[in-house]
PDB file of N, CA and C in Angstrom:
ATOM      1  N   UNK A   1      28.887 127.014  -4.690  1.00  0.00           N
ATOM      2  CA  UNK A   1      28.799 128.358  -5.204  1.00  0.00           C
ATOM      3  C   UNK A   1      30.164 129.010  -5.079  1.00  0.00           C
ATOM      4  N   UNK A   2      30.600 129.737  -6.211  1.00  0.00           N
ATOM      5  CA  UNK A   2      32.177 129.979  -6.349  1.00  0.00           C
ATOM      6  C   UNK A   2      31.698 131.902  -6.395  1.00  0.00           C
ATOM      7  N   UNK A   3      32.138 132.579  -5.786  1.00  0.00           N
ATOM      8  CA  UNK A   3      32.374 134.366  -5.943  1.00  0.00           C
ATOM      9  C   UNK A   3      33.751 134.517  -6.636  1.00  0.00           C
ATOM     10  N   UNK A   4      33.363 135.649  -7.189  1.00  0.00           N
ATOM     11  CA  UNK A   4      34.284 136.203  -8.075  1.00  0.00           C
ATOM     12  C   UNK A   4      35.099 137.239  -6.785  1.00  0.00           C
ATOM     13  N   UNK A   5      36.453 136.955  -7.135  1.00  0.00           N
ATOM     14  CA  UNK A   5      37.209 137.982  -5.799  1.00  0.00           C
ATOM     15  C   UNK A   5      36.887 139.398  -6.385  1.00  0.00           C
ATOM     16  N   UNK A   6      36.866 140.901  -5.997  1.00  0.00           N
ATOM     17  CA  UNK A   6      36.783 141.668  -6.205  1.00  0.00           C
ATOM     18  C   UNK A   6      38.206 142.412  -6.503  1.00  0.00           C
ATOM     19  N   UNK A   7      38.586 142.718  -7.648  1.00  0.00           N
ATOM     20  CA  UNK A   7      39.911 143.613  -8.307  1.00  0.00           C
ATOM     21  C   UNK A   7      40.532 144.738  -7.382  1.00  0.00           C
ATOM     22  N   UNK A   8      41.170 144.397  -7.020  1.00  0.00           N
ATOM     23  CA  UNK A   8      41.744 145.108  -5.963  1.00  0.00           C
ATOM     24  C   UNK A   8      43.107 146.294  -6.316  1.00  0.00           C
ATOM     25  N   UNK A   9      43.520 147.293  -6.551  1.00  0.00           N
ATOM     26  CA  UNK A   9      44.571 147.710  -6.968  1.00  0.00           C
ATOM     27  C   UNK A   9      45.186 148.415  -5.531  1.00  0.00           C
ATOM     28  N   UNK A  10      46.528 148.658  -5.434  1.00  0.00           N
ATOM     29  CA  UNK A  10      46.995 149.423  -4.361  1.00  0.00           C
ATOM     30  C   UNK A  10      47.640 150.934  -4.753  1.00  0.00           C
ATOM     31  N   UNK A  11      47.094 152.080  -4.881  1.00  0.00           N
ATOM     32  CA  UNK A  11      47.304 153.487  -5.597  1.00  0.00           C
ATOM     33  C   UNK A  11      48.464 154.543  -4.741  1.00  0.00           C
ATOM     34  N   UNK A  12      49.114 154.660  -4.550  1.00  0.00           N
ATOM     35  CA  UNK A  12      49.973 155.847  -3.680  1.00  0.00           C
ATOM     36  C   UNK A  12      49.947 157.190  -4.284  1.00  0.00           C
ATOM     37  N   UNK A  13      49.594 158.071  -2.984  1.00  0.00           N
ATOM     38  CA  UNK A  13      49.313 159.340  -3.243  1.00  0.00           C
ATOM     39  C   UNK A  13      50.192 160.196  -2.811  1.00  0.00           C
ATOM     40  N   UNK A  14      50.718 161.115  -3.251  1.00  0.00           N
ATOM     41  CA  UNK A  14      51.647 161.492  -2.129  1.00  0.00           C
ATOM     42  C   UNK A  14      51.084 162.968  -1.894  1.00  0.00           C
ATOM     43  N   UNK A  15      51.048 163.373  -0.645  1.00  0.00           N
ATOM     44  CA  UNK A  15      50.605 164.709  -0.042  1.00  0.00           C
ATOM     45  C   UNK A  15      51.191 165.725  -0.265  1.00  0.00           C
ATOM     46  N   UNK A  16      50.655 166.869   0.796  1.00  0.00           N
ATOM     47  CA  UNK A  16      51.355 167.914   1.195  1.00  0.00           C
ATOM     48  C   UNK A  16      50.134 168.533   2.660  1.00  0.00           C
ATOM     49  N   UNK A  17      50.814 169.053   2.921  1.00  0.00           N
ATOM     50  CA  UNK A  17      50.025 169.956   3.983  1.00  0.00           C
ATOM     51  C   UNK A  17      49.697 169.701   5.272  1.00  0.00           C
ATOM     52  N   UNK A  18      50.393 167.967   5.545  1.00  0.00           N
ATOM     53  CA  UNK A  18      50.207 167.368   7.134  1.00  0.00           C
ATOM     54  C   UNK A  18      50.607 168.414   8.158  1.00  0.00           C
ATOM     55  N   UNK A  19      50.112 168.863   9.205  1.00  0.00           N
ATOM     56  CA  UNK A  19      51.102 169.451  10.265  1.00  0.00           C
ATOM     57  C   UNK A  19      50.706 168.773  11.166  1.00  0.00           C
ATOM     58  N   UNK A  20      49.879 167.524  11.776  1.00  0.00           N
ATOM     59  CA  UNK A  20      49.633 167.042  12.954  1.00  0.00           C
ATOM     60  C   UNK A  20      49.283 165.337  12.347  1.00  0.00           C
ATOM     61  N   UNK A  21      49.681 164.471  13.449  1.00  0.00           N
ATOM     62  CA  UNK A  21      48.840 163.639  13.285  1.00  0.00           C
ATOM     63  C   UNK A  21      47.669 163.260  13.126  1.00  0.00           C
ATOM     64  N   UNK A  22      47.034 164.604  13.566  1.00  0.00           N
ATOM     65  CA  UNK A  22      45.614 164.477  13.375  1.00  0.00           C
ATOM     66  C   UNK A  22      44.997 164.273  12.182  1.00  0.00           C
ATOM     67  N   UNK A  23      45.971 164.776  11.244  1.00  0.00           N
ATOM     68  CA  UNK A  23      45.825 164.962   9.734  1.00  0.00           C
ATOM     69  C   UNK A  23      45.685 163.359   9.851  1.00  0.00           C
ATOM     70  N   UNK A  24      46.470 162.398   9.949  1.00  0.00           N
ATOM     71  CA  UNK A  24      45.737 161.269   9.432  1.00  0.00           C
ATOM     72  C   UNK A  24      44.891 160.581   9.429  1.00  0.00           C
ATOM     73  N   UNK A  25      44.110 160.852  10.628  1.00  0.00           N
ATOM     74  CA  UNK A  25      42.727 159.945  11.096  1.00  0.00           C
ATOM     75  C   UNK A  25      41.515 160.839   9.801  1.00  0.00           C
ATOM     76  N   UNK A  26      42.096 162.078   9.745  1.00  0.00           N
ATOM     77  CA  UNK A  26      40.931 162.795   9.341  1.00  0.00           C
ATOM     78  C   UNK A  26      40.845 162.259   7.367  1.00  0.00           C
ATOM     79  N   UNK A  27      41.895 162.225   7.272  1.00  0.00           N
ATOM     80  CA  UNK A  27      42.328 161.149   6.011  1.00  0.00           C
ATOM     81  C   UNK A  27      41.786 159.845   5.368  1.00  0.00           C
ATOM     82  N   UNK A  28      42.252 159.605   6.380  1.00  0.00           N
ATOM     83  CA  UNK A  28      41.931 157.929   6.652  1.00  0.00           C
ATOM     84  C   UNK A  28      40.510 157.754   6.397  1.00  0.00           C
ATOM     85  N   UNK A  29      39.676 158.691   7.492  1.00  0.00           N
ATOM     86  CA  UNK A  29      38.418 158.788   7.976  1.00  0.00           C
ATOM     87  C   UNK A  29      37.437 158.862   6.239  1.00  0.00           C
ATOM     88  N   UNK A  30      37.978 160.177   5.633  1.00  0.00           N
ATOM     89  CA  UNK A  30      37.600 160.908   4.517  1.00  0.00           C
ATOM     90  C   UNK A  30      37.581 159.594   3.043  1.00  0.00           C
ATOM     91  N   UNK A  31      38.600 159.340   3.050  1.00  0.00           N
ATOM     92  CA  UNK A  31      38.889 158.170   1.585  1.00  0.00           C
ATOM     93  C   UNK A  31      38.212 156.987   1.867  1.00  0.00           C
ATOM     94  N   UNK A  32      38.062 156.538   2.847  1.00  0.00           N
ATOM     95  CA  UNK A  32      37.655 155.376   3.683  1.00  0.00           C
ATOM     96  C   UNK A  32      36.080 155.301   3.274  1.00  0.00           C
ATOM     97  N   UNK A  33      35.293 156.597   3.292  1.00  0.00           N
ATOM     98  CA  UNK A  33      34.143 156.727   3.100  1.00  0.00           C
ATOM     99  C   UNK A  33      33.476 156.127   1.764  1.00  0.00           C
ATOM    100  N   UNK A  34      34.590 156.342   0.517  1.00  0.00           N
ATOM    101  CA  UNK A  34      34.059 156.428  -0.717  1.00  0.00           C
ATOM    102  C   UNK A  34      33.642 154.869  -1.164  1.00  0.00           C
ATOM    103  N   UNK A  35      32.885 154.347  -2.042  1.00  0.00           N
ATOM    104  CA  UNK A  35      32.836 153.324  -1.995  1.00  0.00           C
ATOM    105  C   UNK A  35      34.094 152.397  -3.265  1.00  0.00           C
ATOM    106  N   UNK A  36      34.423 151.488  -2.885  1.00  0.00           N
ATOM    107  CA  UNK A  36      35.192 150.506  -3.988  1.00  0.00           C
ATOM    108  C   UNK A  36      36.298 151.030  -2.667  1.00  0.00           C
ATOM    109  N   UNK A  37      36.528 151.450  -1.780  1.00  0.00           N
ATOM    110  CA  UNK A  37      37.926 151.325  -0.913  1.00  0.00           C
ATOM    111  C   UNK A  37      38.052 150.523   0.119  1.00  0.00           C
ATOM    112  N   UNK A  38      38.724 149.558   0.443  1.00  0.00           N
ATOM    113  CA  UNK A  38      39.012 148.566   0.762  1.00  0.00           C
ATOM    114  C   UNK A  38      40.164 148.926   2.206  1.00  0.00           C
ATOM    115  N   UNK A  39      40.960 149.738   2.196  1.00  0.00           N
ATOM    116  CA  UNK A  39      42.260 150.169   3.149  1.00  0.00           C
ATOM    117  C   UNK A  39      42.769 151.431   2.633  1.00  0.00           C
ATOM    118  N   UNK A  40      42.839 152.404   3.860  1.00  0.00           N
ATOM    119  CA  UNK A  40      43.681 153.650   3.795  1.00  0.00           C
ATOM    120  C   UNK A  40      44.853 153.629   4.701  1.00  0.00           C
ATOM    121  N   UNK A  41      45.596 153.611   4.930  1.00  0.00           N
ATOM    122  CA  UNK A  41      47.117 153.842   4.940  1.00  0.00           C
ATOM    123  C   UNK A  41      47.683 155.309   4.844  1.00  0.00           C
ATOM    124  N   UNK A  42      47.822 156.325   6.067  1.00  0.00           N
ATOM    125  CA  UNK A  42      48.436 157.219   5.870  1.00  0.00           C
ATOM    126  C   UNK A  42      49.758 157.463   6.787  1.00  0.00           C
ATOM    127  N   UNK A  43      50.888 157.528   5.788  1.00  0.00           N
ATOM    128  CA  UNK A  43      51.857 157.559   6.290  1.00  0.00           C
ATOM    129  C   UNK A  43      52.645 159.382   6.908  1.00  0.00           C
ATOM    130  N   UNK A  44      52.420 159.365   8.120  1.00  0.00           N
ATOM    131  CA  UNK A  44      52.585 160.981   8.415  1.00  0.00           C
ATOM    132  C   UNK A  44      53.714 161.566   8.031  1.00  0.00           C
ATOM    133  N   UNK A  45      55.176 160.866   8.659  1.00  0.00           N
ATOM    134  CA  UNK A  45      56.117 161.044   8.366  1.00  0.00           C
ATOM    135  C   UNK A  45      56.783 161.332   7.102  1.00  0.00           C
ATOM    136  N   UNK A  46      56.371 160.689   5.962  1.00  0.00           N
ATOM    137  CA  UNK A  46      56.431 160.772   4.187  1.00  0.00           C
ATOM    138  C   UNK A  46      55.683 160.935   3.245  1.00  0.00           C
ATOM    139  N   UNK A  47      54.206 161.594   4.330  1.00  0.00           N
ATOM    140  CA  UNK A  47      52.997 162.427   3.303  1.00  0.00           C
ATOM    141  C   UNK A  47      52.424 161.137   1.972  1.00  0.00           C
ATOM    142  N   UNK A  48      52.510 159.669   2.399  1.00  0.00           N
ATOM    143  CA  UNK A  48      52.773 159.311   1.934  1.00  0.00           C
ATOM    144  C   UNK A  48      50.790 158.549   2.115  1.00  0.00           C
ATOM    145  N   UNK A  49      49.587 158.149   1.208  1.00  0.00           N
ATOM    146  CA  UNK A  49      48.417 157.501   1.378  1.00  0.00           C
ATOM    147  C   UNK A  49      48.733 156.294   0.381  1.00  0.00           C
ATOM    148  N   UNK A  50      48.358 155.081   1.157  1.00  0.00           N
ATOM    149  CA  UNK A  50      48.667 154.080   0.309  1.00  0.00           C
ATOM    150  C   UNK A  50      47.049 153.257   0.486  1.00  0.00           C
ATOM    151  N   UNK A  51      46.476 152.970  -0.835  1.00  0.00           N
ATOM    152  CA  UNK A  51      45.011 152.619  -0.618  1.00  0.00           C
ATOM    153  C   UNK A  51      44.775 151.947  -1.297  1.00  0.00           C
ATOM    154  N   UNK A  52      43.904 150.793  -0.876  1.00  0.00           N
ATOM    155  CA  UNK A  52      43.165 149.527  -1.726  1.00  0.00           C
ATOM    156  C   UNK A  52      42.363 149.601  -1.951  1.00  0.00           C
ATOM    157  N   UNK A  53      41.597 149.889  -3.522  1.00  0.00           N
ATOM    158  CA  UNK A  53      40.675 149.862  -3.863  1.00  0.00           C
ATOM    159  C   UNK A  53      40.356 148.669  -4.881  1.00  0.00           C
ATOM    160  N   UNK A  54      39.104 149.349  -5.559  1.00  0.00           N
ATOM    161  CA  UNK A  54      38.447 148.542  -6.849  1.00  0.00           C
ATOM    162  C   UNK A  54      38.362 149.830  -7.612  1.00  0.00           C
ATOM    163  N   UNK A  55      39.086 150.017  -8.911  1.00  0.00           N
ATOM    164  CA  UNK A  55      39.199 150.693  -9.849  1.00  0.00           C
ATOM    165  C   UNK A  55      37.794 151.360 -10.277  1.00  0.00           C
ATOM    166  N   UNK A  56      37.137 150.250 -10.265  1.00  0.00           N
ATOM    167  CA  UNK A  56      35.959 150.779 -10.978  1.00  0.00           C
ATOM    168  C   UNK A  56      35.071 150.945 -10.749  1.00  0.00           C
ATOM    169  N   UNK A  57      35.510 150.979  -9.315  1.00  0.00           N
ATOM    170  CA  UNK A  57      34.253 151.897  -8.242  1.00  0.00           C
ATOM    171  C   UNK A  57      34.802 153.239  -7.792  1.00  0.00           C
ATOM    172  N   UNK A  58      35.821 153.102  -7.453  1.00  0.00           N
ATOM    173  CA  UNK A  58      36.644 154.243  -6.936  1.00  0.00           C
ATOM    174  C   UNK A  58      38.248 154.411  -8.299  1.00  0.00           C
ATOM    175  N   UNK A  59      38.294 155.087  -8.897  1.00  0.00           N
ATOM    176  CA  UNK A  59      39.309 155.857  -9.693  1.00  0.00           C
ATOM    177  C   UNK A  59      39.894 156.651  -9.068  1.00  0.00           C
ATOM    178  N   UNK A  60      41.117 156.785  -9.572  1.00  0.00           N
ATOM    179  CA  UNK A  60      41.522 157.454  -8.611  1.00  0.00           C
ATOM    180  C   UNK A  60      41.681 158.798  -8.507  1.00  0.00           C
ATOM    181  N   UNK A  61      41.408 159.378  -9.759  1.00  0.00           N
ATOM    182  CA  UNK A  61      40.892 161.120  -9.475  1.00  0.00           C
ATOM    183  C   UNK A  61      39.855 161.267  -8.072  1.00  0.00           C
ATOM    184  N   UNK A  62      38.909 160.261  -8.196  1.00  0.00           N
ATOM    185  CA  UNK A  62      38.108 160.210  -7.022  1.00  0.00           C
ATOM    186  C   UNK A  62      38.677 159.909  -5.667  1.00  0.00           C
ATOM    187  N   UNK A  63      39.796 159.286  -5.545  1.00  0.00           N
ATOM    188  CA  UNK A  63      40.652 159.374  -4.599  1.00  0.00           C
ATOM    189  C   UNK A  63      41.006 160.750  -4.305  1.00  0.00           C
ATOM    190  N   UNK A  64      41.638 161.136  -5.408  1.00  0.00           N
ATOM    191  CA  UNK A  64      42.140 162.755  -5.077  1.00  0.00           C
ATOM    192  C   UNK A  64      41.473 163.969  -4.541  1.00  0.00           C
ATOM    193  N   UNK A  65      40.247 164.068  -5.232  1.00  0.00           N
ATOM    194  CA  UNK A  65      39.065 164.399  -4.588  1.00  0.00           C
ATOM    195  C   UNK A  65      39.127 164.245  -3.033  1.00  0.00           C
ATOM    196  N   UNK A  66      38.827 163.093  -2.701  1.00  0.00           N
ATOM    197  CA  UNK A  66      38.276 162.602  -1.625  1.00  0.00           C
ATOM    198  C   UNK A  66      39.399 162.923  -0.381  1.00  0.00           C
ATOM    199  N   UNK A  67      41.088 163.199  -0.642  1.00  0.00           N
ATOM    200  CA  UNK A  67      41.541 163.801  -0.352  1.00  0.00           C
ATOM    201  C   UNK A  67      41.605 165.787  -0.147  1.00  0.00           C
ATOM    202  N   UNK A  68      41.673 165.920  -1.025  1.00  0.00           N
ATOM    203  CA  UNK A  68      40.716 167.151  -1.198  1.00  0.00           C
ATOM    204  C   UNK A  68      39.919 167.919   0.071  1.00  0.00           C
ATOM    205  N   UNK A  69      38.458 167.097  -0.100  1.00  0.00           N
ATOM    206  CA  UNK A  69      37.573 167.577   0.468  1.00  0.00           C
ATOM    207  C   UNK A  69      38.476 167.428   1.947  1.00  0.00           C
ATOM    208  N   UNK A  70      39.473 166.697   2.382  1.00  0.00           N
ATOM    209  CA  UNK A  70      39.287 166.758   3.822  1.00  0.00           C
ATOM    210  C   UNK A  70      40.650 167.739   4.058  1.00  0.00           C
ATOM    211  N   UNK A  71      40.528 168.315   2.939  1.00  0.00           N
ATOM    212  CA  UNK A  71      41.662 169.652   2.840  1.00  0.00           C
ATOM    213  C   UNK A  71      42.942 169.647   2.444  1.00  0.00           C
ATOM    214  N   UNK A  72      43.178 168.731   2.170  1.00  0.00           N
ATOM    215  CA  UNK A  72      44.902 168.641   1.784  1.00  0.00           C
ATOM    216  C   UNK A  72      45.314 168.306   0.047  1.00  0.00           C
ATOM    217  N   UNK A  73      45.871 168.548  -0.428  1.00  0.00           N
ATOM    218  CA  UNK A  73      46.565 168.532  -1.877  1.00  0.00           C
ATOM    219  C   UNK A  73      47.255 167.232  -1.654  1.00  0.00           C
ATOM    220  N   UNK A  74      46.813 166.239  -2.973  1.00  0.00           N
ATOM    221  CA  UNK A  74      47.833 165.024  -3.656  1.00  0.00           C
ATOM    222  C   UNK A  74      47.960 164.941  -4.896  1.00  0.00           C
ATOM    223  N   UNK A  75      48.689 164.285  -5.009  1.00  0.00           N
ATOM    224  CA  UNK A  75      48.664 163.471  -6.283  1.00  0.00           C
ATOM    225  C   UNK A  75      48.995 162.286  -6.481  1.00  0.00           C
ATOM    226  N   UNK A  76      49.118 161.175  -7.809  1.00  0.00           N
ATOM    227  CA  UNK A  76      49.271 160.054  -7.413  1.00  0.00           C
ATOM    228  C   UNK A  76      50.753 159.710  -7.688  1.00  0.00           C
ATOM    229  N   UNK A  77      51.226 158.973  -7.056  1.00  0.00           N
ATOM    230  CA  UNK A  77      52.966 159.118  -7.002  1.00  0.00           C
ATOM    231  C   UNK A  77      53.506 158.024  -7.829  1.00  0.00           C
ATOM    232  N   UNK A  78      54.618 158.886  -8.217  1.00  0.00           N
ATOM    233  CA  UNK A  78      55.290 157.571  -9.321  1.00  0.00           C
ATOM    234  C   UNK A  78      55.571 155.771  -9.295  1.00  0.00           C
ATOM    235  N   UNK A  79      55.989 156.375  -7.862  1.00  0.00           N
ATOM    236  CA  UNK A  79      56.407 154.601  -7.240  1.00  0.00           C
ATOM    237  C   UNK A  79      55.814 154.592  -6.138  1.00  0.00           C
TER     238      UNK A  79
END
């Protein structure tokens, strides 16, 4: 029996509004939840969320969102 791997993309978001480390667990915690996400990655120092998903479970407006709700402003970053 052979599985099909699941499509994986890696999306960067870039923030605003960190003032503590705390900000990242709560991050992490928040995107982590949605389903099709695979790894959250928040970088404190360069406002920087780097995340593995499946496209077509999780899009990434729904990323943004999901940032969002745990209070902070992104968007998805050029490079």
């Amino acid at each position: 029996m052979t599985t099909t791997p699941t499509p994986s993309t890696r999306t960067v978001l870039r923030a605003e509004g960190f003032s503590c480390p705390s900000c990242v667990a709560k991050i992490e915690k928040q995107v982590g939840r949605l389903d099709g996400v695979a790894g959250v990655a928040v970088k404190f120092a360069s406002g920087r969320i780097e995340i593995d998903h499946d496209p077509a479970l999780a899009t990434v407006d729904a990323l943004v969102a999901e940032v969002a709700k745990a209070g902070y402003t992104s968007v998805p970053a050029a490079f």
